[in-house]
Protein backbone atom coordinates (compact mmCIF):
# COMPACT_ATOMS: atom_id res chain seq x y z
CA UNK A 1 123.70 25.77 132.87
CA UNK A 2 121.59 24.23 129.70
CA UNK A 3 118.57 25.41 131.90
CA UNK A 4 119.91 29.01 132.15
CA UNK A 5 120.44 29.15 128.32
CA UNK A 6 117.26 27.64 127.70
CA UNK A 7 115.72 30.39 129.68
CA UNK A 8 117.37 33.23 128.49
CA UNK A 9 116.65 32.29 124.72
CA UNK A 10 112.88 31.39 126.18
CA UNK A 11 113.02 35.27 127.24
CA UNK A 12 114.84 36.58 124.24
CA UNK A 13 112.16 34.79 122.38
CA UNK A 14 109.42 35.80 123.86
CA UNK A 15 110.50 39.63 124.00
CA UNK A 16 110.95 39.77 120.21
CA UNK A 17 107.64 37.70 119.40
CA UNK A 18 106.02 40.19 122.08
CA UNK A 19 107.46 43.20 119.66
CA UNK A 20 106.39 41.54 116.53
CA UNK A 21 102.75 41.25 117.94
CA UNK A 22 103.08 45.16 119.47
CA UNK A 23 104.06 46.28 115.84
CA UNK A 24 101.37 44.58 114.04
CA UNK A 25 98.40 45.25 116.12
CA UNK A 26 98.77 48.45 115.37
CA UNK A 27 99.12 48.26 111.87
CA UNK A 28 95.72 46.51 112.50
CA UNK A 29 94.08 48.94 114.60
CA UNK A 30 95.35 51.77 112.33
CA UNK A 31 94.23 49.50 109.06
CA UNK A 32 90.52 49.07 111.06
CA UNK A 33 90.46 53.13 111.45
CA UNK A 34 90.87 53.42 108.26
CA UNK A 35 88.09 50.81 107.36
CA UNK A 36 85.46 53.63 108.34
CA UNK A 37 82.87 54.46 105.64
CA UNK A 38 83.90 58.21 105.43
CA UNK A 39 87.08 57.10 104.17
CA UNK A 40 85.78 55.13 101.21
CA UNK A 41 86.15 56.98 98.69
CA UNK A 42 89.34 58.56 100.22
CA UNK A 43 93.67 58.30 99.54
CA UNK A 44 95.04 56.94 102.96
CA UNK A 45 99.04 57.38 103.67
CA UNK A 46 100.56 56.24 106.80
CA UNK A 47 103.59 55.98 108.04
CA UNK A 48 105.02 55.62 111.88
CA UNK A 49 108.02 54.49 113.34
CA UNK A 50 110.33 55.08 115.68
CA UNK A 51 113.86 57.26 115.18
CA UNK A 52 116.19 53.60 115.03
CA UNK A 53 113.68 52.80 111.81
CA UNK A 54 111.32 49.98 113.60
CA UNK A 55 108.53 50.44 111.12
CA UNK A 56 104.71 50.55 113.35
CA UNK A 57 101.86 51.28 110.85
CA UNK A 58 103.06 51.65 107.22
CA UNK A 59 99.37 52.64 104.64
CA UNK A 60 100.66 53.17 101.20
CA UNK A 61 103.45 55.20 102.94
CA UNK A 62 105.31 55.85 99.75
CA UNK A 63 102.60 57.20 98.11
CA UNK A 64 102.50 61.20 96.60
CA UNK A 65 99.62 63.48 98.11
CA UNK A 66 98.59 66.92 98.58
CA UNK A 67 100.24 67.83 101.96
CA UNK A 68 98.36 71.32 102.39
CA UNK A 69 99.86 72.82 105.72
CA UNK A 70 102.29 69.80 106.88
CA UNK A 71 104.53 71.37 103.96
CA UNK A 72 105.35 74.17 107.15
CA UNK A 73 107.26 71.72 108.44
CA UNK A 74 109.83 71.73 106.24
CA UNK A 75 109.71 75.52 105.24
CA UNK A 76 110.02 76.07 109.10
CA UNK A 77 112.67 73.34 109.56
CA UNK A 78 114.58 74.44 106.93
CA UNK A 79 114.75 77.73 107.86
CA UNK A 80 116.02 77.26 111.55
CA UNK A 81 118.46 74.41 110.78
CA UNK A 82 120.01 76.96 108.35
CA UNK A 83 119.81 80.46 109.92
CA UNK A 84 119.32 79.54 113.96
CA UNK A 85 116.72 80.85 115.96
CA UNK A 86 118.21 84.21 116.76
CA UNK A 87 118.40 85.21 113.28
CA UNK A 88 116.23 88.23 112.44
CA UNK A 89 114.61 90.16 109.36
CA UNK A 90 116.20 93.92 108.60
CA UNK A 91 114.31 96.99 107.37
CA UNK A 92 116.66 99.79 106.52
CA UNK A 93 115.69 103.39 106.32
CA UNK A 94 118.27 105.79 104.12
CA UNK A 95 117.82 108.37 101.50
CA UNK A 96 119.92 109.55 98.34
CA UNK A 97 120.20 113.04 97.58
CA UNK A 98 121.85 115.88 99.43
CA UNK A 99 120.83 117.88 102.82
CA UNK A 100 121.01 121.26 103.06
CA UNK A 101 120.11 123.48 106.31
CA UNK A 102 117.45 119.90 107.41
CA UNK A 103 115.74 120.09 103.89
CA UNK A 104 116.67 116.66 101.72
CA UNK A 105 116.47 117.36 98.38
CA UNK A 106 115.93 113.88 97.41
CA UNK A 107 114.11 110.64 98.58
CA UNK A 108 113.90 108.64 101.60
CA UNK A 109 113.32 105.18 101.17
CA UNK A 110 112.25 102.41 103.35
CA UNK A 111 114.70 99.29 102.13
CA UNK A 112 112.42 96.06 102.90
CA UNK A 113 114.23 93.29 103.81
CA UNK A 114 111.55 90.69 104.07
CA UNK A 115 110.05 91.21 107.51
CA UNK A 116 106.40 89.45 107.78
CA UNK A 117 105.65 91.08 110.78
CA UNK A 118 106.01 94.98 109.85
CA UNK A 119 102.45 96.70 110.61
CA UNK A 120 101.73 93.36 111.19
CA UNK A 121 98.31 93.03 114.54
CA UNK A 122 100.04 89.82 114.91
CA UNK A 123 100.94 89.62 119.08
CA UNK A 124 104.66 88.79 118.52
CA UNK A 125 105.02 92.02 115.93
CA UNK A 126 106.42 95.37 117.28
CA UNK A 127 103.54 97.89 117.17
CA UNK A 128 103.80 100.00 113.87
CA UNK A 129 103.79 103.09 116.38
CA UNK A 130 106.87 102.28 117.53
CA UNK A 131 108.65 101.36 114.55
CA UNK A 132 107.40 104.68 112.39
CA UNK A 133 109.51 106.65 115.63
CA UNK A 134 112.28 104.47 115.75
CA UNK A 135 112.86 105.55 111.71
CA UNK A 136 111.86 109.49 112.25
CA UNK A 137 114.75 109.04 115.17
CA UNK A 138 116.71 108.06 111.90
CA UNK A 139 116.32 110.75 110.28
CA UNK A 140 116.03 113.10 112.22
CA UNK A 141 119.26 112.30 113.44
CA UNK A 142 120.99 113.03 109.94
CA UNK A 143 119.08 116.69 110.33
CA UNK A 144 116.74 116.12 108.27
CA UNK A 145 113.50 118.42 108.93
CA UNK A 146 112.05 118.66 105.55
CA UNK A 147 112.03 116.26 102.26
CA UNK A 148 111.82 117.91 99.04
CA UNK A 149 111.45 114.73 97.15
CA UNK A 150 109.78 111.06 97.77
CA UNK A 151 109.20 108.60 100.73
CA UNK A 152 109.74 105.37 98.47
CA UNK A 153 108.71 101.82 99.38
CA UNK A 154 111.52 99.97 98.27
CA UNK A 155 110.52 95.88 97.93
CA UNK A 156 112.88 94.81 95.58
CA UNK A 157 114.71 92.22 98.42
CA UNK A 158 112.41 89.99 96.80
CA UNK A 159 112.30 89.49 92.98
CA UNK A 160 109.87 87.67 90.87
CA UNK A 161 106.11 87.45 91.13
CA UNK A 162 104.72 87.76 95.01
CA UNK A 163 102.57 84.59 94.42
CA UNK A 164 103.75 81.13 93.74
CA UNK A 165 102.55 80.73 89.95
CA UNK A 166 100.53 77.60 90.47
CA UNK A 167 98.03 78.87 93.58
CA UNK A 168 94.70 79.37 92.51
CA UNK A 169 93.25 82.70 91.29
CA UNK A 170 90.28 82.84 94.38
CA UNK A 171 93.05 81.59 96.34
CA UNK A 172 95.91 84.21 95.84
CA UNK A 173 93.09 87.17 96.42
CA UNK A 174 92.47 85.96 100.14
CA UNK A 175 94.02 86.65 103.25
CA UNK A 176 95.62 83.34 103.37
CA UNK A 177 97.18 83.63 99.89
CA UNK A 178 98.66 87.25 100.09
CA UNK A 179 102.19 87.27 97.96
CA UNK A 180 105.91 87.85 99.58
CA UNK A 181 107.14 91.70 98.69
CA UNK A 182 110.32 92.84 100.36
CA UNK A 183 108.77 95.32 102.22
CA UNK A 184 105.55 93.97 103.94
CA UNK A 185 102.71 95.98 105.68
CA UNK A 186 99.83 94.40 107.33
CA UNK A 187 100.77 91.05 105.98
CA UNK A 188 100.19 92.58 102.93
CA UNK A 189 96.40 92.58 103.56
CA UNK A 190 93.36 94.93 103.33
CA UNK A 191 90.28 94.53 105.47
CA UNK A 192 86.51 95.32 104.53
CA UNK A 193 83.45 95.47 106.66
CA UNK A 194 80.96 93.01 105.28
CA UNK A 195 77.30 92.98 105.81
CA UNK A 196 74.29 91.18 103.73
CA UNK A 197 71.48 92.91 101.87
CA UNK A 198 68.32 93.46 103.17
CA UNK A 199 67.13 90.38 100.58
CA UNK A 200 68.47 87.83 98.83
CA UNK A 201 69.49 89.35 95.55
CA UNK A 202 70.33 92.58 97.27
CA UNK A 203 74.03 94.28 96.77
CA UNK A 204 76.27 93.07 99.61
CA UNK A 205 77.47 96.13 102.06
CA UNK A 206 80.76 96.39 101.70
CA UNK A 207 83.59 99.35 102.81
CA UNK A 208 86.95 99.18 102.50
CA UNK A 209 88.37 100.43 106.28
CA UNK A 210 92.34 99.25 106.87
CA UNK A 211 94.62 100.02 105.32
CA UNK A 212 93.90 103.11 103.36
CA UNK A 213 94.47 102.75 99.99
CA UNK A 214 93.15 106.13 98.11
CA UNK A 215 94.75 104.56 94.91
CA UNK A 216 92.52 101.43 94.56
CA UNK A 217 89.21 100.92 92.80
CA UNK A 218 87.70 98.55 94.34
CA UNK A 219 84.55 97.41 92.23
CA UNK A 220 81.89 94.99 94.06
CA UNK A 221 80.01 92.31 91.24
CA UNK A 222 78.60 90.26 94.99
CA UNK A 223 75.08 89.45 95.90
CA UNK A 224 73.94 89.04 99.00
CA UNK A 225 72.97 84.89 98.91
CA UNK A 226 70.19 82.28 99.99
CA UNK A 227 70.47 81.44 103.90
CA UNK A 228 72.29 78.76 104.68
CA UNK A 229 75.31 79.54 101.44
CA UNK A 230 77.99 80.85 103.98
CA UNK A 231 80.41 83.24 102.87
CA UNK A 232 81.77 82.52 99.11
CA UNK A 233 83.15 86.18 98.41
CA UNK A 234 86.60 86.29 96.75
CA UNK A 235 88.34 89.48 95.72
CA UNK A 236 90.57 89.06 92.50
CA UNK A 237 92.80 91.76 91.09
CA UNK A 238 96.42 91.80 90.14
CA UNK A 239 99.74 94.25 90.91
CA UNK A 240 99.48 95.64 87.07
CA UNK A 241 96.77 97.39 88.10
CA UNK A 242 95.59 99.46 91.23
CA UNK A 243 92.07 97.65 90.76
CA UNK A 244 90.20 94.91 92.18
CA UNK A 245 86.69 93.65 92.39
CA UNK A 246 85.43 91.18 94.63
CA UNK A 247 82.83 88.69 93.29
CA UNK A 248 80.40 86.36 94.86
CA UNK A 249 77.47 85.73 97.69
CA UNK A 250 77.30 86.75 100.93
CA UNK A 251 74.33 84.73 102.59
CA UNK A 252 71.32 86.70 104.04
CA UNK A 253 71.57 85.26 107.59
CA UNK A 254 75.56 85.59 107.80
CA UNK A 255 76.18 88.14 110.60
CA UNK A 256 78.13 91.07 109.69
CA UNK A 257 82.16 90.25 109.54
CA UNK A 258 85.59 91.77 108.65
CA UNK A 259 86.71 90.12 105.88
CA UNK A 260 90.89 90.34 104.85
CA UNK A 261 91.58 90.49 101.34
CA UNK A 262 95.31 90.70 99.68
CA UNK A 263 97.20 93.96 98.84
CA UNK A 264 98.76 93.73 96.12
CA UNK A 265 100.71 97.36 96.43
CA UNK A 266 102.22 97.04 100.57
CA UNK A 267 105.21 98.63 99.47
CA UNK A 268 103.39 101.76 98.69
CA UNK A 269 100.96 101.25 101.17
CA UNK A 270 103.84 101.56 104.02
CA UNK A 271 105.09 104.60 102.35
CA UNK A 272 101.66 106.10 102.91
CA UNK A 273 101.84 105.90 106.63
CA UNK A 274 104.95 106.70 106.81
CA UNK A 275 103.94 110.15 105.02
CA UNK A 276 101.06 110.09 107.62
CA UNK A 277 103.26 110.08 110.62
CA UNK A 278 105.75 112.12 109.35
CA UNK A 279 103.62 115.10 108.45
CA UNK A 280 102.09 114.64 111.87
CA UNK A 281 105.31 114.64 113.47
CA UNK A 282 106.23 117.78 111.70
CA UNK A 283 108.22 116.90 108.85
CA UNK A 284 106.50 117.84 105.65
CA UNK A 285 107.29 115.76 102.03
CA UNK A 286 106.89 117.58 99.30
CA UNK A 287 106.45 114.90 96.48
CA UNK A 288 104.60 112.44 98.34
CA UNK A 289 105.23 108.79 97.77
CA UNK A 290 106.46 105.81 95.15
CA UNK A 291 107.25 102.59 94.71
CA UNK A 292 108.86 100.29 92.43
CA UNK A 293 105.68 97.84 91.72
CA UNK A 294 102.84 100.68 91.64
CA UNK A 295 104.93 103.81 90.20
CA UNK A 296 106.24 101.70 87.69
CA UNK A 297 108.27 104.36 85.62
CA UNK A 298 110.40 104.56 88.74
CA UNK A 299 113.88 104.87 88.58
CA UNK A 300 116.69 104.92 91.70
CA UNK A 301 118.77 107.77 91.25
CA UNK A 302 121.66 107.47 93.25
CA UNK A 303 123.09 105.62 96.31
CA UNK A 304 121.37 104.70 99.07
CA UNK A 305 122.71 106.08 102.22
CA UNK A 306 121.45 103.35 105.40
CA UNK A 307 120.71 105.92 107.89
CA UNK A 308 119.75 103.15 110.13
CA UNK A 309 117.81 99.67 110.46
CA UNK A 310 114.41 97.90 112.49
CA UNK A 311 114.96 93.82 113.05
CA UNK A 312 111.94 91.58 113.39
CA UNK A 313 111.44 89.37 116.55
CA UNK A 314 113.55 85.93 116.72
CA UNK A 315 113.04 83.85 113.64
CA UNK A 316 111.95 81.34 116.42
CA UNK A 317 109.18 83.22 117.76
CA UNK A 318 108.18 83.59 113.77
CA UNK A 319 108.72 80.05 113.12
CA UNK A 320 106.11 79.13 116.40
CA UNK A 321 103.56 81.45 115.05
CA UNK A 322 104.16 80.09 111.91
CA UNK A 323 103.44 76.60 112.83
CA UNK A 324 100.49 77.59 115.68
CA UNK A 325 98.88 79.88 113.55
CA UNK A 326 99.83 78.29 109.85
CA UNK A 327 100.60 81.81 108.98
CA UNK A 328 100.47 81.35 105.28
CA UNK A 329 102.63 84.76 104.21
CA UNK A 330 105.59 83.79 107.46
CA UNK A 331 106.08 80.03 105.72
CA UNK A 332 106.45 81.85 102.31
CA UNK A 333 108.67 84.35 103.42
CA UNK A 334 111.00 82.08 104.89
CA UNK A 335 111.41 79.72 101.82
CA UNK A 336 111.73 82.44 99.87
CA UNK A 337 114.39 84.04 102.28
CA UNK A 338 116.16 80.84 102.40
CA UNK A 339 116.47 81.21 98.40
CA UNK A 340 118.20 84.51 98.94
CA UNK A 341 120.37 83.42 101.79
CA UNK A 342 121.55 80.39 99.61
CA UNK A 343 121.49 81.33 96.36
CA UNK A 344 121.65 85.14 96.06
CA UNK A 345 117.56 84.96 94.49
CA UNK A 346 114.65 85.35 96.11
CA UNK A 347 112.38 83.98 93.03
CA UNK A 348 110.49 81.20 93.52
CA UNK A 349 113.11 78.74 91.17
CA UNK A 350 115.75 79.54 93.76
CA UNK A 351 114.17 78.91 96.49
CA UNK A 352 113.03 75.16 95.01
CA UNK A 353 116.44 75.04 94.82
CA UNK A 354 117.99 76.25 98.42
CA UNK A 355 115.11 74.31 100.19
CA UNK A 356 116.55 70.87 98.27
CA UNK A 357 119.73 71.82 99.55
CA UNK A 358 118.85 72.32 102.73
CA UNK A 359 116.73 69.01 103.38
CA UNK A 360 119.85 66.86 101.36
CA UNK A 361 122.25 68.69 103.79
CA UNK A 362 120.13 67.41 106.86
CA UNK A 363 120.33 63.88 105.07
CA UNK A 364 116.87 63.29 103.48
CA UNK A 365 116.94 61.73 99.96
CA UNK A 366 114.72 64.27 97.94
CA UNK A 367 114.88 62.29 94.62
CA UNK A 368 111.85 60.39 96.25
CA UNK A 369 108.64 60.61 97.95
CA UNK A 370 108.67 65.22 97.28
CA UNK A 371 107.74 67.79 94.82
CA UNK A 372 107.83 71.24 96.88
CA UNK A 373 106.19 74.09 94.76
CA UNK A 374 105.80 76.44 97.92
CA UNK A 375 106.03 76.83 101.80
CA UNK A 376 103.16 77.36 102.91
CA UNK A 377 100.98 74.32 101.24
CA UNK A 378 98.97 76.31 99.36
CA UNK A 379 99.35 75.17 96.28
CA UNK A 380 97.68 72.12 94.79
CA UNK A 381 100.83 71.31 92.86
CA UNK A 382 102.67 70.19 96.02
CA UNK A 383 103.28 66.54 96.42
CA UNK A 384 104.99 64.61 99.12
CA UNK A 385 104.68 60.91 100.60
CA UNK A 386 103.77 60.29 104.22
CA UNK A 387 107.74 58.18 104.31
CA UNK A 388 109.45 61.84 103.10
CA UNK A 389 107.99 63.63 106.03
CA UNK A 390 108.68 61.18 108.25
CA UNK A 391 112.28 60.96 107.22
CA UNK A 392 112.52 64.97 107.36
CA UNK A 393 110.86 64.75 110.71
CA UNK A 394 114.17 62.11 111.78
CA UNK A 395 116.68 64.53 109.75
CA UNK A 396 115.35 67.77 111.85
CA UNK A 397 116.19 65.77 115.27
CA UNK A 398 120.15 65.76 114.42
CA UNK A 399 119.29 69.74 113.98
CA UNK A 400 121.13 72.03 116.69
CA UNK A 401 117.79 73.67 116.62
CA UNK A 402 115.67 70.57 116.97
CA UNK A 403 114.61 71.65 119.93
CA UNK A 404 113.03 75.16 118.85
CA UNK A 405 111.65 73.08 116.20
CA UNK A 406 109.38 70.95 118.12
CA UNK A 407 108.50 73.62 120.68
CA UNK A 408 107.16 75.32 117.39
CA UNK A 409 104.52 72.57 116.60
CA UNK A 410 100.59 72.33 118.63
CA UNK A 411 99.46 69.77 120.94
CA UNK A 412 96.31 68.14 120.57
CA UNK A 413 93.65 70.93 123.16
CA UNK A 414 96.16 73.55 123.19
CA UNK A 415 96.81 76.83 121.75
CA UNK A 416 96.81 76.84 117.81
CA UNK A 417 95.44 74.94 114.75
CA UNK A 418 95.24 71.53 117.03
CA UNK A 419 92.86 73.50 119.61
CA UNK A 420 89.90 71.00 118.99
CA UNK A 421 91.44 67.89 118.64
CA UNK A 422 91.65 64.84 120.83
CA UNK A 423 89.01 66.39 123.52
CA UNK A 424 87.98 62.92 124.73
CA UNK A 425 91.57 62.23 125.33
CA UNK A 426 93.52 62.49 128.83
CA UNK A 427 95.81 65.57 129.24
CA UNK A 428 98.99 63.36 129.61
CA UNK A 429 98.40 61.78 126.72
CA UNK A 430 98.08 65.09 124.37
CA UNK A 431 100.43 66.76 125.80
CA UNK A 432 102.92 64.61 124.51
CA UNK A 433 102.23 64.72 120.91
CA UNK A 434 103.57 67.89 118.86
CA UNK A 435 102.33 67.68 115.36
CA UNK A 436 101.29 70.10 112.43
CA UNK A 437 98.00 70.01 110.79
CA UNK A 438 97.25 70.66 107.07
CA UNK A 439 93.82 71.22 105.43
CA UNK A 440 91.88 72.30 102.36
CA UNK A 441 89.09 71.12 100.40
CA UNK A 442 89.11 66.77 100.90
CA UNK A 443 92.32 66.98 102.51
CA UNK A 444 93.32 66.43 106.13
CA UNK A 445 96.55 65.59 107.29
CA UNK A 446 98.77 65.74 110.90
CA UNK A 447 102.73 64.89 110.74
CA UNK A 448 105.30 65.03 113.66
CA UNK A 449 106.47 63.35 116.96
CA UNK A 450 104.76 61.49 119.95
CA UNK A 451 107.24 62.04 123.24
CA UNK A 452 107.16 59.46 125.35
CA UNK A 453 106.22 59.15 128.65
CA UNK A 454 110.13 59.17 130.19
CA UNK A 455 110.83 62.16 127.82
CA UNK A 456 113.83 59.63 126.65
CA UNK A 457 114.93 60.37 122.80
CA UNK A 458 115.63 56.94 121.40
CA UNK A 459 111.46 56.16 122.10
CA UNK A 460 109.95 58.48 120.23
CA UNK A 461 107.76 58.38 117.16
CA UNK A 462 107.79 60.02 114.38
CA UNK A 463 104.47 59.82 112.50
CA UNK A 464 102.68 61.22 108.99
CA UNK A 465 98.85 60.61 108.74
CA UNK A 466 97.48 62.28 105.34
CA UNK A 467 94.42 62.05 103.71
CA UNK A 468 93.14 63.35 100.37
CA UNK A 469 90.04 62.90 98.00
CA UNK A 470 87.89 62.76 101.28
CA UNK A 471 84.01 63.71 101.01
CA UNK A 472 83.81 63.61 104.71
CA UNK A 473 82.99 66.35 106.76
CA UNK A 474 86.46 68.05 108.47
CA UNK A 475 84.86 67.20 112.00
CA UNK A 476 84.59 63.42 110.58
CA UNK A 477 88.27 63.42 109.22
CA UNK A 478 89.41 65.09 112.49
CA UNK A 479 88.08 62.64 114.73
CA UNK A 480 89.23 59.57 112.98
CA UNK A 481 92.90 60.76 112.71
CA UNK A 482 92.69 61.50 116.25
CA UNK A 483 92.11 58.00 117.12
CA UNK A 484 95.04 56.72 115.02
CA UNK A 485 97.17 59.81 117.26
CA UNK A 486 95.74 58.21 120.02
CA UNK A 487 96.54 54.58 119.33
CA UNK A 488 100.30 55.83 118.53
CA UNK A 489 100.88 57.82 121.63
CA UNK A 490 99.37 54.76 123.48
CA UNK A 491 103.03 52.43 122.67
CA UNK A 492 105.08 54.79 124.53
């Protein structure tokens, strides 16, 4: 009997020393990984454990950085834990005025509610073709033949500025750091053709093609630039006024590109093409169009009568595309939907608030370790510690929605942001790791789970890996947290 005891503490013994050693060689391999010159003058955080808290590689964990992109993850999770994956953005088409014999005499107005995907060429977005005949059904349907007044683009869903205050000024006249309006078009982008000069020192070629915007002036101050200088054009302009000029170099051995800009009037620009297709369908408006941002002396005159309303696709096909794609305008949309939903505002100080909400509800402290200042991880003002994502990451599994959470986030070689990562890896190894990337200038970071082999729960591991202040080259960065994926995914 004393032999059998003696044993089974021998095993006992063994099995936790055996755990102790498992945990802290990879601390150690993960601490070596991060030994690598590139990293020297670099900010490491690291944090990885498992969902019942055992603690496997923990680098300055509680430590603040800029989380670029991984701050999707809680714009994202926030927004399916609250609203469910069925949930769906509403554009509303009505008018105000009377109708006599199919003329209006008054204004139809397209009532944004917030969609991303309106006139969006995004795959999962209904084709605008089909959404222009689905309103014309509308209103047709009320008798309507003729409009004596307006076609309005109505984006006042959304109040407050369409950029978070604290992006930067190149940054909010990109493609990636187009403002939330109520009612989208185009992901509230415009697209140039861009070729270089003849010379260096020659006038970039530039022409404005999609959307048409007969409004704008767009002014060009851009050079075409030495070889080897890339692209560096930025467009800068404002919604006070219809103008815009885009500054910068445009190297002389670039090949000719289209290059996406922001839009600061989509409201009116959807009203535009509505006008298009409506004239082409036969139904004539006599005032042409407005807006409450661009026609600024606008007034509503009356009530709105719905005539009839367009839905978006599943917030969870959003949410994937948002996470595959780090769509910067879908993360923003949904934070700032959330702030409506929870509060009644759609401003940017609301949604701070309904997004704290939110994460306390799912059981995340958020007096340490965050400072969210958007959804998308755009701005530079962000800060968060590998330990709070990790903790959000735990919170999201007690979700009902957990599941279209994860399904949202890349694997390492598959379709999205993670497409080159982990090539030397095997298959069965990168399929089991869903995580979201972030990245912008010295920062690289990857946050989320690593499934174990069995598929069981209780084993997997939730992990943060951030990086900032790093001089390294993106491929470098890339390949170095890809071995620290690697060694993670190896202890289940």
């Amino acid at each position: 009997m004393r032999r059998t005891i003696t044993f089974i503490i021998f095993l006992l013994t063994s099995a936790y020393i055996h755990a102790q050693q498992t945990e802290g060689s990879i601390q150690t391999q993960i601490e070596a990984i991060t030994d690598d010159p590139a990293f020297s003058q670099a900010v490491i955080g690291v944090c990885a454990r498992t969902i019942d808290g055992r603690e496997l590689a923990d680098i300055n964990a509680e430590m603040m950085m800029l989380p670029a992109s991984n701050m999707k993850l809680i714009s994202t999770g926030a927004a399916l834990h609250t609203l469910g994956p069925d949930w769906k953005f509403e554009t509303n088409i009505g008018y105000e005025g009377t109708i006599e014999d199919g003329t209006l005499h008054g204004d139809i107005y397209i009532v944004g509610g917030g969609d991303p995907t309106l006139g969006s060429k995004d795959s999962i977005a209904v084709s605008l073709e089909r959404t222009f005949a689905q309103w014309e059904a509308f209103i047709r349907a009320e008798g309507i033949t003729k409009i004596e007044g307006h076609i309005i683009g109505d984006g006042r869903w959304f109040e407050g500025m369409a950029e978070e205050p604290t992006w930067l000024m190149n940054d909010a006249g990109t493609y990636y750091g187009t403002g939330t309006t109520g009612l989208m078009f185009y992901e509230n982008m415009m697209s140039f053709s861009v070729s270089a000069g003849s010379e260096v020192g020659a006038p970039v070629n530039i022409k404005p093609y999609y959307p048409e915007t007969p409004w704008m002036e767009y002014r060009y101050n851009c050079s075409t630039g030495a070889e080897g200088t890339g692209d560096l054009l930025y467009m800068f302009g404002s919604d006070l006024a219809p103008v815009a000029e885009i500054r910068g170099t445009f190297a002389v051995d670039r090949a000719s590109k289209r290059l996406d800009c922001s839009n600061k009037y989509p409201e009116y620009t959807c009203a535009y093409y509505f006008q298009k297709y409506l004239k082409k369908k036969g139904i004539e408006c006599a005032e042409g169009i407005g807006d409450f941002r661009l026609e600024t002396q606008w007034e509503a005159k009356g009530e709105i009568n719905i005539l009839g309303k367009t839905s978006s696709p599943a917030l969870s096909r959003i949410v994937f595309e948002t996470n595959h794609a780090s769509n910067n305008l879908y993360a923003e949309t949904l934070i700032r939907n959330l702030g409506r939903e929870i509060t009644g505002s759609a401003c940017y100080d609301s949604s701070y608030v309904a997004i704290n909400n939110v994460v306390t509800g799912l059981g995340v402290d958020t007096s340490r370790g965050a400072r969210i200042k958007d959804g998308s991880g755009l701005s530079r003002q962000n800060y968060v510690s590998s330990d709070f994502l990790c903790r959000f990451l735990l919170g999201m599994m007690d979700s009902p929605h957990f599941e279209d959470f994860v399904e949202s986030l890349p694997s390492p070689g598959g379709d999205g942001t993670l497409k080159y990562n982990m090539k030397k890896y095997p298959e069965g190894m990168k399929v089991r790791i869903k995580a979201k990337s972030g990245s912008m200038n010295g920062v690289r970071c990857y946050s989320g789970y690593i499934i174990p082999t069995d598929g069981s729960r209780e084993d997997v591991i939730i992990f943060s890996l951030m990086i900032n202040n790093c001089t390294a080259s993106s491929t470098q960065m890339r390949n170095i947290l890809d071995s620290m994926m690697a060694e993670l995914a190896a202890e289940n």
